[in-house]
Protein backbone atom coordinates (compact mmCIF):
# COMPACT_ATOMS: atom_id res chain seq x y z
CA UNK A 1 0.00 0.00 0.00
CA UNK A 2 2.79 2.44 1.05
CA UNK A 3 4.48 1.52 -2.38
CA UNK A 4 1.05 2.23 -4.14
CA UNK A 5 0.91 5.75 -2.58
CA UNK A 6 4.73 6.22 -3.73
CA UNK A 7 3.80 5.13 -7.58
CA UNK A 8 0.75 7.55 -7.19
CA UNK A 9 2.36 10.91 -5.80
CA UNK A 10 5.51 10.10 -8.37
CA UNK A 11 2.99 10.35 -11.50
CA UNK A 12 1.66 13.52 -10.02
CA UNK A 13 4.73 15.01 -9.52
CA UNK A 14 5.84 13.87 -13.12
CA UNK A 15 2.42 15.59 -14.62
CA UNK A 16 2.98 19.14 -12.63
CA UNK A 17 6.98 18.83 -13.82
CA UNK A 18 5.36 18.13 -17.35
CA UNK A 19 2.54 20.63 -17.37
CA UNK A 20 5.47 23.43 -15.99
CA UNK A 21 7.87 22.55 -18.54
CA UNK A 22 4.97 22.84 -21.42
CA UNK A 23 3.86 26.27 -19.33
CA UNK A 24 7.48 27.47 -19.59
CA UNK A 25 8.07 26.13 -23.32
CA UNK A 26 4.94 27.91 -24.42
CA UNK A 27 5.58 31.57 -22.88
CA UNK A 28 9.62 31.17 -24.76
CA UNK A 29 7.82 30.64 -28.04
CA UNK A 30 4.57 32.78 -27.43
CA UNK A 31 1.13 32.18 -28.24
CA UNK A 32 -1.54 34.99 -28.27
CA UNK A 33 -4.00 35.66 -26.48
CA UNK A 34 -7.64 34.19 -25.95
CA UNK A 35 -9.73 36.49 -28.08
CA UNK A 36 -12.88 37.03 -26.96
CA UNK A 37 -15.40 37.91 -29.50
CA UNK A 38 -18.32 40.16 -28.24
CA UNK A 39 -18.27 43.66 -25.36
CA UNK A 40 -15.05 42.51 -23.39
CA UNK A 41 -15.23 41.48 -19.73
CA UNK A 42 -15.46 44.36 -17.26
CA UNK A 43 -16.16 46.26 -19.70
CA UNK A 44 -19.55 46.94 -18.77
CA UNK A 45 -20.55 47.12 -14.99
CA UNK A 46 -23.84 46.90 -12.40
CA UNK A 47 -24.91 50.31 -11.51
CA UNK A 48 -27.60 51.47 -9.47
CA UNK A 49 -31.02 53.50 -10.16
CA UNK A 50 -33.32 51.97 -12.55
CA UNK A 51 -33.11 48.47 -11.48
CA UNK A 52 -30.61 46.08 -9.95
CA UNK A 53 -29.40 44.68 -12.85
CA UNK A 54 -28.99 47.67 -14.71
CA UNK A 55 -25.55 48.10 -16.40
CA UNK A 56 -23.31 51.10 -18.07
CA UNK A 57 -19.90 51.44 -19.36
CA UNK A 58 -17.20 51.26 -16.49
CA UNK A 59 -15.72 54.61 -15.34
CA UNK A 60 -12.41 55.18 -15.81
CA UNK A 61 -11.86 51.90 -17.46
CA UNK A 62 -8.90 51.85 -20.03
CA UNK A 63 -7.98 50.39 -23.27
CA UNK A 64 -9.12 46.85 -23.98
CA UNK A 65 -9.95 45.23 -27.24
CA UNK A 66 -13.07 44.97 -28.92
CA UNK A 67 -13.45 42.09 -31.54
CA UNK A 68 -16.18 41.06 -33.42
CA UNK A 69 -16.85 39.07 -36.92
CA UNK A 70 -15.79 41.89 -39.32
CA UNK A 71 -13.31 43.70 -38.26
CA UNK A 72 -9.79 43.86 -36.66
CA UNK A 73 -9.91 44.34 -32.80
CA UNK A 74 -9.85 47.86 -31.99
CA UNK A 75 -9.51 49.54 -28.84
CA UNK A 76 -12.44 50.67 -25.75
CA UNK A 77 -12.27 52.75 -22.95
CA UNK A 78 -14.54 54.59 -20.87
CA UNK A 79 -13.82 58.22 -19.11
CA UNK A 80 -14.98 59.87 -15.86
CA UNK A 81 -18.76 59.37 -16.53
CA UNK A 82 -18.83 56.14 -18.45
CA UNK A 83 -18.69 56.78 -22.10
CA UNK A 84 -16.68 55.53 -24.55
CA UNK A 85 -14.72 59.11 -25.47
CA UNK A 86 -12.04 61.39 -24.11
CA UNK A 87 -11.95 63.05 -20.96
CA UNK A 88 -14.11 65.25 -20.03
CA UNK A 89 -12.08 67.24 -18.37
CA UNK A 90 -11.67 69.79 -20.97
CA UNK A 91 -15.36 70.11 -22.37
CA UNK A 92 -16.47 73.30 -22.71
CA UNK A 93 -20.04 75.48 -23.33
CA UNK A 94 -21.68 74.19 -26.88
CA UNK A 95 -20.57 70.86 -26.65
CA UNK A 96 -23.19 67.65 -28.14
CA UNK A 97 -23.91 64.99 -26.13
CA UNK A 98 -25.02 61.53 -27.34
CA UNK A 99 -27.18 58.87 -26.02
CA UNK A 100 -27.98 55.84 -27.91
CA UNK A 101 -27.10 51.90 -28.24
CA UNK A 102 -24.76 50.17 -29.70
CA UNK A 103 -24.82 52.39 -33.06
CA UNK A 104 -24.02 55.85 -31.12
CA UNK A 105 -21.30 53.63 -29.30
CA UNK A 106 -20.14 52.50 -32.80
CA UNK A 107 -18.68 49.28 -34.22
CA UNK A 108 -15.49 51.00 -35.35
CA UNK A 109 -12.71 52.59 -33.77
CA UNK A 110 -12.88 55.37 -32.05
CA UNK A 111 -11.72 58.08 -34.83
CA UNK A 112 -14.42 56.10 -37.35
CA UNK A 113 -17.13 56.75 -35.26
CA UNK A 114 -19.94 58.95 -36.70
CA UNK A 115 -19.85 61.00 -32.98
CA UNK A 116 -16.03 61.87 -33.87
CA UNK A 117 -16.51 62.19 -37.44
CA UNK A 118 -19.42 64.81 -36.52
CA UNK A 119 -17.13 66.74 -34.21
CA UNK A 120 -14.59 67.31 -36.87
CA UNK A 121 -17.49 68.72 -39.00
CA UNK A 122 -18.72 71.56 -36.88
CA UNK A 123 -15.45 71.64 -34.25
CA UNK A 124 -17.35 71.58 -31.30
CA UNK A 125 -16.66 68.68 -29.04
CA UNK A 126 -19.16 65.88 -29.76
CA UNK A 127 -19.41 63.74 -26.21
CA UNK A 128 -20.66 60.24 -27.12
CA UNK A 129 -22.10 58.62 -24.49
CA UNK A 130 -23.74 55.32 -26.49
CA UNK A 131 -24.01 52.13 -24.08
CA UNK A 132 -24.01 48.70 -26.46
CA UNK A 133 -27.40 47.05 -26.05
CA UNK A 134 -29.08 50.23 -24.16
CA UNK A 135 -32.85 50.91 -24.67
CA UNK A 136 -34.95 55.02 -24.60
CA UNK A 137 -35.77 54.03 -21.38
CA UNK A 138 -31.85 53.42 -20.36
CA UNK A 139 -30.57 56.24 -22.11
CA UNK A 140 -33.06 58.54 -20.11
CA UNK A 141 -31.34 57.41 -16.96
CA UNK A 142 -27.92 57.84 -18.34
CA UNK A 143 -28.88 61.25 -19.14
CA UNK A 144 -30.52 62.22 -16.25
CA UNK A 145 -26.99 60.91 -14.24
CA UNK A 146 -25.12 62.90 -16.84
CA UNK A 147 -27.39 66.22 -16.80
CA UNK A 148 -28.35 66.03 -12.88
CA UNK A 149 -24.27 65.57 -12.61
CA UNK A 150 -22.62 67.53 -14.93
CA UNK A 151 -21.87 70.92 -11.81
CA UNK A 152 -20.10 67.71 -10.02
CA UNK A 153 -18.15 66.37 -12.67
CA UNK A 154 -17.20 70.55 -13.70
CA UNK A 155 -19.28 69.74 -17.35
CA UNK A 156 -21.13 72.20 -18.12
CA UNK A 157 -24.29 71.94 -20.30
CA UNK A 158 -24.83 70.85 -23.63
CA UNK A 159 -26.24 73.17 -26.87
CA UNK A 160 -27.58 69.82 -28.58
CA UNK A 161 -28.79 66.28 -27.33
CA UNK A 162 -28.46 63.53 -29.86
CA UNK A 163 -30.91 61.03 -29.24
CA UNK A 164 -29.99 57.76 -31.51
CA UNK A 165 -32.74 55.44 -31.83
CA UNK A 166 -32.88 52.03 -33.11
CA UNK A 167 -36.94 51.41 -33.88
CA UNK A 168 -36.90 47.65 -32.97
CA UNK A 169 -34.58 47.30 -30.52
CA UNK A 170 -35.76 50.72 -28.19
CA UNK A 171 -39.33 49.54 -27.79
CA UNK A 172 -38.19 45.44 -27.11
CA UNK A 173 -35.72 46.48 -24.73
CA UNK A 174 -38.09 49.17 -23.11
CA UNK A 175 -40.28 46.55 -22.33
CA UNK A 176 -38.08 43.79 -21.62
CA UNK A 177 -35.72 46.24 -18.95
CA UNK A 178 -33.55 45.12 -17.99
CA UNK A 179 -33.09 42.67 -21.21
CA UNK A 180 -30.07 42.60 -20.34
CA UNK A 181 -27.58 42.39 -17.21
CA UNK A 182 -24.05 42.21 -16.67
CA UNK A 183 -23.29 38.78 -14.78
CA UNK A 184 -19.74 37.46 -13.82
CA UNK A 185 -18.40 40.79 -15.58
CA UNK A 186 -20.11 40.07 -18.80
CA UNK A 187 -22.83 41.14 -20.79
CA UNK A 188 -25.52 38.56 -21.00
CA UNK A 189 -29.57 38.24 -21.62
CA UNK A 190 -32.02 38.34 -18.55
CA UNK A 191 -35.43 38.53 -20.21
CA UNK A 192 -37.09 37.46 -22.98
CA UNK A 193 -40.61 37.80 -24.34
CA UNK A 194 -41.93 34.20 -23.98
CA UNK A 195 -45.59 34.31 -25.70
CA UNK A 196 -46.32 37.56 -28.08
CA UNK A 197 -50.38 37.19 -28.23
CA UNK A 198 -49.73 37.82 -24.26
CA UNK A 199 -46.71 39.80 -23.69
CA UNK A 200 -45.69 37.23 -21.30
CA UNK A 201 -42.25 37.69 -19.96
CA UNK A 202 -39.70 35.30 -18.66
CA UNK A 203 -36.24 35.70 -17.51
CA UNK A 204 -33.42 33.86 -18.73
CA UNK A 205 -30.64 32.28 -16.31
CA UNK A 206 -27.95 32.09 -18.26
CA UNK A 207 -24.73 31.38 -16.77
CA UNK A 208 -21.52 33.25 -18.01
CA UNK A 209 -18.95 31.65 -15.69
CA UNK A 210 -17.64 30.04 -17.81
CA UNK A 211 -17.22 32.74 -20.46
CA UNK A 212 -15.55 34.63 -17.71
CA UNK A 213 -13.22 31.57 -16.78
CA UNK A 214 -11.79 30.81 -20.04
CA UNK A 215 -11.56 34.59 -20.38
CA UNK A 216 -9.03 34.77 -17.01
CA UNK A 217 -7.56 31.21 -17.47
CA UNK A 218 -6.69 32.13 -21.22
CA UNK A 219 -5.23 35.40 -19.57
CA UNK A 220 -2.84 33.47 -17.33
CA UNK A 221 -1.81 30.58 -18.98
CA UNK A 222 -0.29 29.65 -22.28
CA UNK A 223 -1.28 25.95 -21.37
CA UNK A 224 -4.84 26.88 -21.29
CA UNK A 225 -4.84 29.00 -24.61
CA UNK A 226 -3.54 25.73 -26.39
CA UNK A 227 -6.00 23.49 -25.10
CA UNK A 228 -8.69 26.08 -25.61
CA UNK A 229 -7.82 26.72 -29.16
CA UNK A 230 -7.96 22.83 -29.90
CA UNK A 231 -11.38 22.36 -28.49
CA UNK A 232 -12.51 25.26 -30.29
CA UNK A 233 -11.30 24.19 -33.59
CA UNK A 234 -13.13 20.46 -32.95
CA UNK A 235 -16.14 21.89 -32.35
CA UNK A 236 -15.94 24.13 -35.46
CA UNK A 237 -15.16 21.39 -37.60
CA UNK A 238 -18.36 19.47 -35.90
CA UNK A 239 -20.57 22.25 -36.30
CA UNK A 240 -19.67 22.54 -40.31
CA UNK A 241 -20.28 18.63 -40.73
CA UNK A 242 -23.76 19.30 -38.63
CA UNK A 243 -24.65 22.09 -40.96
CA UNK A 244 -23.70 20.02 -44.13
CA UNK A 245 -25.84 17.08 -43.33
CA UNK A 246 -28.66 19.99 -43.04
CA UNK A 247 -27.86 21.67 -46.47
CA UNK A 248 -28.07 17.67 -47.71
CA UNK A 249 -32.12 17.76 -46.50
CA UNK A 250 -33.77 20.63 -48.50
CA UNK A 251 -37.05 19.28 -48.01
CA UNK A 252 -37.30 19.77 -43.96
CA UNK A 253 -40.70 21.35 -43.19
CA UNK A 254 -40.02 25.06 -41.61
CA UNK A 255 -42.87 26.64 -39.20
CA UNK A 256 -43.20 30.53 -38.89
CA UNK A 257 -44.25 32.23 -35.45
CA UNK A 258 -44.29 35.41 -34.54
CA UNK A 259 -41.41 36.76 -32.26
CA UNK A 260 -40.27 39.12 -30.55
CA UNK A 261 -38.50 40.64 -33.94
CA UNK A 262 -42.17 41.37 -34.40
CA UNK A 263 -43.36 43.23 -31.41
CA UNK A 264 -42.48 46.86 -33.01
CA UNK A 265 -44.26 45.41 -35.88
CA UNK A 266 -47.60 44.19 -34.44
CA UNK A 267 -51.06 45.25 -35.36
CA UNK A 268 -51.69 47.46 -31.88
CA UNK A 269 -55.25 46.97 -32.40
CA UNK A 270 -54.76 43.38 -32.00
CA UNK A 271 -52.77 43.62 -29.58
CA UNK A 272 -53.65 46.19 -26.85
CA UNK A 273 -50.88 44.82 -24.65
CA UNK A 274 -48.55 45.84 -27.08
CA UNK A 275 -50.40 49.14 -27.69
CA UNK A 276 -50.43 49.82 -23.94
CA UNK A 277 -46.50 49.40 -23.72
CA UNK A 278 -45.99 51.53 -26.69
CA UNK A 279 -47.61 54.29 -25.36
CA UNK A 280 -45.39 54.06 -22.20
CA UNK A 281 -42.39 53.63 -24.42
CA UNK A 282 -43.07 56.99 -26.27
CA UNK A 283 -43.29 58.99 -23.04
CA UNK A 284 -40.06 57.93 -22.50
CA UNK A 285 -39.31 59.48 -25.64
CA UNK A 286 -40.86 63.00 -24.79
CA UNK A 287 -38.79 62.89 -21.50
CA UNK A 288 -35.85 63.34 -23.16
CA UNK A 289 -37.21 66.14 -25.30
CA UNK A 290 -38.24 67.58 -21.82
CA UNK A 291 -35.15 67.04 -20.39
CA UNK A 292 -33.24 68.67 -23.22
CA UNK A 293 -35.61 71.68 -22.67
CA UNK A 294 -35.36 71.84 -19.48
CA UNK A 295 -31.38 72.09 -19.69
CA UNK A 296 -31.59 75.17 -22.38
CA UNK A 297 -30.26 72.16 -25.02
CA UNK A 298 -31.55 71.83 -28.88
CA UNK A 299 -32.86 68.19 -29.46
CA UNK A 300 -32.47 65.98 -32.45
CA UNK A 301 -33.88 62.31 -32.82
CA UNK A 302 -31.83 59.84 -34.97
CA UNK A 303 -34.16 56.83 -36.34
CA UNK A 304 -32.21 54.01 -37.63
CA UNK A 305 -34.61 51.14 -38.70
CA UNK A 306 -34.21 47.67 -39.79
CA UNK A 307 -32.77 47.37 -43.48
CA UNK A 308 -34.30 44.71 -45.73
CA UNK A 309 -30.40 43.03 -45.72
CA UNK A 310 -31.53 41.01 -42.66
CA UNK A 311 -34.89 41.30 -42.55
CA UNK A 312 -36.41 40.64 -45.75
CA UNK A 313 -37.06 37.09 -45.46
CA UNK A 314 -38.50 37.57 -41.94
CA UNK A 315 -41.28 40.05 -43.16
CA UNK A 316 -42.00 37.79 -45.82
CA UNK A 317 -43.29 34.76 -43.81
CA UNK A 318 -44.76 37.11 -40.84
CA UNK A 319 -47.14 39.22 -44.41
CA UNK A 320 -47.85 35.61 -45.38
CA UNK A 321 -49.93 35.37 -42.05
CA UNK A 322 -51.56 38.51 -42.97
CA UNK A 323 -52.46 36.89 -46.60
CA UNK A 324 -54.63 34.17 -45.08
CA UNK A 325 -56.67 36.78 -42.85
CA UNK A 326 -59.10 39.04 -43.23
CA UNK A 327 -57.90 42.96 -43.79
CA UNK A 328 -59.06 44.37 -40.23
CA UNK A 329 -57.71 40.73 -38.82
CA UNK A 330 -53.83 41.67 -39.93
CA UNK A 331 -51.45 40.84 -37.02
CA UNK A 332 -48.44 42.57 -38.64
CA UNK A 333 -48.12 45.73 -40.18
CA UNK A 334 -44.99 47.67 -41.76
CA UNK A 335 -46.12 51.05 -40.84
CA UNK A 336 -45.35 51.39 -37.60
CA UNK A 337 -42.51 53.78 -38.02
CA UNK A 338 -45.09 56.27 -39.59
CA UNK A 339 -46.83 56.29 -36.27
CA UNK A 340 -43.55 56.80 -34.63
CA UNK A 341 -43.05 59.90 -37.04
CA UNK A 342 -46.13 61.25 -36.28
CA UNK A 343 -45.81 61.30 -32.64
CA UNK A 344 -42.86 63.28 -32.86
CA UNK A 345 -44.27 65.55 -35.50
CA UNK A 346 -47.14 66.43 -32.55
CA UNK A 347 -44.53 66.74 -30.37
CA UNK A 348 -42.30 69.65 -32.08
CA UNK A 349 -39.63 66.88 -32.13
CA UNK A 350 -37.12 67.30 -34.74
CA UNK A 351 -36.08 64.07 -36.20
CA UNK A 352 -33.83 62.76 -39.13
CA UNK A 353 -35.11 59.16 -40.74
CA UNK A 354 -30.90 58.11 -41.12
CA UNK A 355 -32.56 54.45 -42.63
CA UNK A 356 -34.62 55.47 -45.24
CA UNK A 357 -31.69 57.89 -46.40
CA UNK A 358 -29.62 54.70 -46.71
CA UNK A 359 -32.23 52.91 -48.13
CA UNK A 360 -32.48 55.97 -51.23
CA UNK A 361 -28.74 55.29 -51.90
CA UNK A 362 -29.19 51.91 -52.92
CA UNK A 363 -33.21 52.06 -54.01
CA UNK A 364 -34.68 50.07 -51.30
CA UNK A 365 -38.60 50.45 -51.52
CA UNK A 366 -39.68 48.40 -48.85
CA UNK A 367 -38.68 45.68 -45.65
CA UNK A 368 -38.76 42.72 -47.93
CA UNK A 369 -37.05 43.88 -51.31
CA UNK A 370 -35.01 41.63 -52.81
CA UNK A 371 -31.21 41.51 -52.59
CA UNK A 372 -28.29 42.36 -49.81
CA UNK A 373 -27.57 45.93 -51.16
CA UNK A 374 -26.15 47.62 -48.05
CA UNK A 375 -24.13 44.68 -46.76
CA UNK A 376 -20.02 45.75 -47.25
CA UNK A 377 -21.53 49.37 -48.23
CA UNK A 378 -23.05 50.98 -45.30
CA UNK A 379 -22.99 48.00 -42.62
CA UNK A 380 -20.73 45.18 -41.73
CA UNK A 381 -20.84 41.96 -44.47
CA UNK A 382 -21.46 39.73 -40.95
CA UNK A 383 -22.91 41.88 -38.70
CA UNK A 384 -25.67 44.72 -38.87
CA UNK A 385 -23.87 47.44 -37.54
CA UNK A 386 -22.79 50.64 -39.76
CA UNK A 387 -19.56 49.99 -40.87
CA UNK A 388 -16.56 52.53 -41.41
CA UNK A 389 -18.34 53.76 -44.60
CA UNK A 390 -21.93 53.92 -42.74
CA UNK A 391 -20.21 55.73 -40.29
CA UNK A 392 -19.05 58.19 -42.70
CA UNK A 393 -22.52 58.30 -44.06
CA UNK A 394 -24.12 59.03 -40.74
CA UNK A 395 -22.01 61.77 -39.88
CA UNK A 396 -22.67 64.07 -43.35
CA UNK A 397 -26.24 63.10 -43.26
CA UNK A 398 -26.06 64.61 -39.66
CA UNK A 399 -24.06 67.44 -39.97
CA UNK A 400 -26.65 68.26 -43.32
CA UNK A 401 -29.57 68.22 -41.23
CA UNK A 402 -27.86 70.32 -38.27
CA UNK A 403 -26.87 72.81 -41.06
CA UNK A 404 -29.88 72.95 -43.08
CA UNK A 405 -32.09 73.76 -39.74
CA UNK A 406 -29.90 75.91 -38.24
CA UNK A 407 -30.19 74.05 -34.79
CA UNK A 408 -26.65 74.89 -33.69
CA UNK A 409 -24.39 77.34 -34.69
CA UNK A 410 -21.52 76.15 -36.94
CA UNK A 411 -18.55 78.01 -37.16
CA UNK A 412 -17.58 77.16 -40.69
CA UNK A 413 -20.34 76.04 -42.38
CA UNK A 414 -18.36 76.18 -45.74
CA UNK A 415 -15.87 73.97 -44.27
């Protein structure tokens, strides 16, 4: 027994020797880093107000790399108040401030970024505050914090409030808050709408420690980022056999429900839930104007709506619903915007329809026209983002429509 023990600790003691000569191998010949696709860890943080699991950018946090399917990593940061821009230490009177999602916050580097791109335009500081997967009813409280703050923090008050606005997501996420929370220092989903003919909500436990481990492990050791990168590229190679045998069955039968893609899309008179929540959603809207107001600052509302690139063939199968009812019996309309519009129109809200301008570029008509026309043009080829040239896009359509209204003063407008 004694000599059993022996045999035993020797073969541990000959693993650890192993695994710390491999350890010590692989740091002498290098291997990168774990790259973690998606908002990096930490980078977003649990803050307080709203709800408990409401989340913002992390003061003060600094550079780390942002990677997604399209483009290189780039870096992040966050300054004094939690938004991804310089300090803003030296802002002064006539500045812009920015709310929005993910599109204010920008899938590009910092210097591509329509915010930045804007600044150069008129050469008054543009301070974009964008929070990735933030909803109207988030950026309200960001604003109030940033507004009901800004003596504290020595910022003084802003001439214009950009509020960017992304029609499906705002209303889903207003009515979902918190959709999302940060958990185990990373972004993940907490609700999701569970029947649409009820608005029945559910949340979603979905467990990011292990995200978070490989994230730390691959940090630490070289070891780890080999075996990592092998189990990776096995399951990769799986999940392109599974799709083949899928591609080999064309016939499979395919069912259509409605989702909760649909719910800024729904028939309100079908579905007074929905109607209910949408009026509650818009207020949330006018508080902002108020806000902005209230703080002696111009306001101008952004709409960016879904392009037919990724949701054409959705619309199709949700109008085919529609085709097999009755006219007043329609579940789904595509119209919804218009209502959206007019709202704003009541409400002396100046708006700029940033979609449908993209859509003239490359002729779009409708939600389900045929063909991928603003994929590699205006947004990413694998992701639905503006890309560097959308960016670009964004910020001359904006700067236009600031111009042409007069709602700041520029100081070169011939620039």
């Amino acid at each position: 027994m004694h000599m059993f023990n022996k045999n035993i600790l020797l073969v541990i003691i000959s693993v650890l020797i192993t695994l710390v000569v491999l350890e010590v191998s692989l740091r002498i010949v290098g291997v990168n880093k774990y790259k973690f696709k998606g908002y990096p860890p930490y980078y977003l943080t649990r803050v307080g107000g709203l709800a408990h699991d409401n989340f913002d950018i992390k003061a003060n946090i600094k550079d780390t790399d942002f990677i997604f399917n399209d483009s290189v990593p780039h870096k992040v940061w966050g300054n004094e108040i939690g938004c991804f821009d310089e300090s803003i230490s030296n802002i002064n009177d006539n500045y812009v401030l920015v709310v929005g999602d993910s599109n204010a916050w920008g899938y590009v580097p910092y210097e591509k970024n329509w915010s930045y791109l804007l600044e150069r335009k008129i050469e008054e500081k543009v301070l974009n505050c964008g929070v990735p997967a933030y909803s109207t009813i988030q950026e309200l409280d960001k604003l109030k914090k940033i507004l009901g703050g800004y003596k504290k923090k020595n910022l003084h008050k802003p001439s214009l409030i950009i509020l960017q606005y992304t029609f499906n997501n705002d209303f889903l996420g207003d009515y979902l808050f918190p959709q999302y929370k940060v958990q185990n220092n990373i972004l993940t989903n907490n609700r999701y709408l569970d029947n649409i003919f009820s608005g029945k909500i559910r949340y979603k436990e979905e467990n990011k420690y292990w995200d978070k481990l490989k994230y730390d492990l691959n940090q630490k050791f070289y070891l780890f980022r080999i075996l990592h990168r092998s189990h990776s590229f096995l399951r990769k190679k799986m999940k392109e056999s599974s799709n083949k045998e899928i591609k080999d069955q064309p016939n499979l039968p395919s069912r259509f429900v409605l989702t909760s893609f649909d719910l800024s899309y729904l028939n309100f008179e079908k579905f007074p839930w929905a109607k209910n929540e949408w009026e509650k959603h818009l207020q949330n809207i006018l508080e902002i104007k108020r806000m902005s107001d209230t703080s002696g600052a111009e306001f101008l509302f952004l709409f960016w709506g879904d392009l037919p690139d990724y949701s054409r063939n959705h619309f199709k199968e949700a109008l085919k619903i529609n085709n097999q009812l009755k006219k007043e019996e329609h579940l789904i309309t595509l119209k919804n915007d218009e209502l959206l519009f007019k709202f704003l129109e009541q409400n002396n809200i100046n708006y700029l329809n940033l979609s449908k301008l993209a859509w003239d570029l490359v002729g779009y008509k409708s939600l389900i026209d045929e063909g991928e026309k603003l994929r590699d043009v205006l947004i990413w080829k694998n992701d639905n983002h503006p890309n560097i040239e959308g960016n670009k896009f964004m910020a001359e359509k904006i700067y236009e429509k600031i111009l042409n209204d007069n709602i700041i003063n520029i100081k070169d407008i011939y620039k």
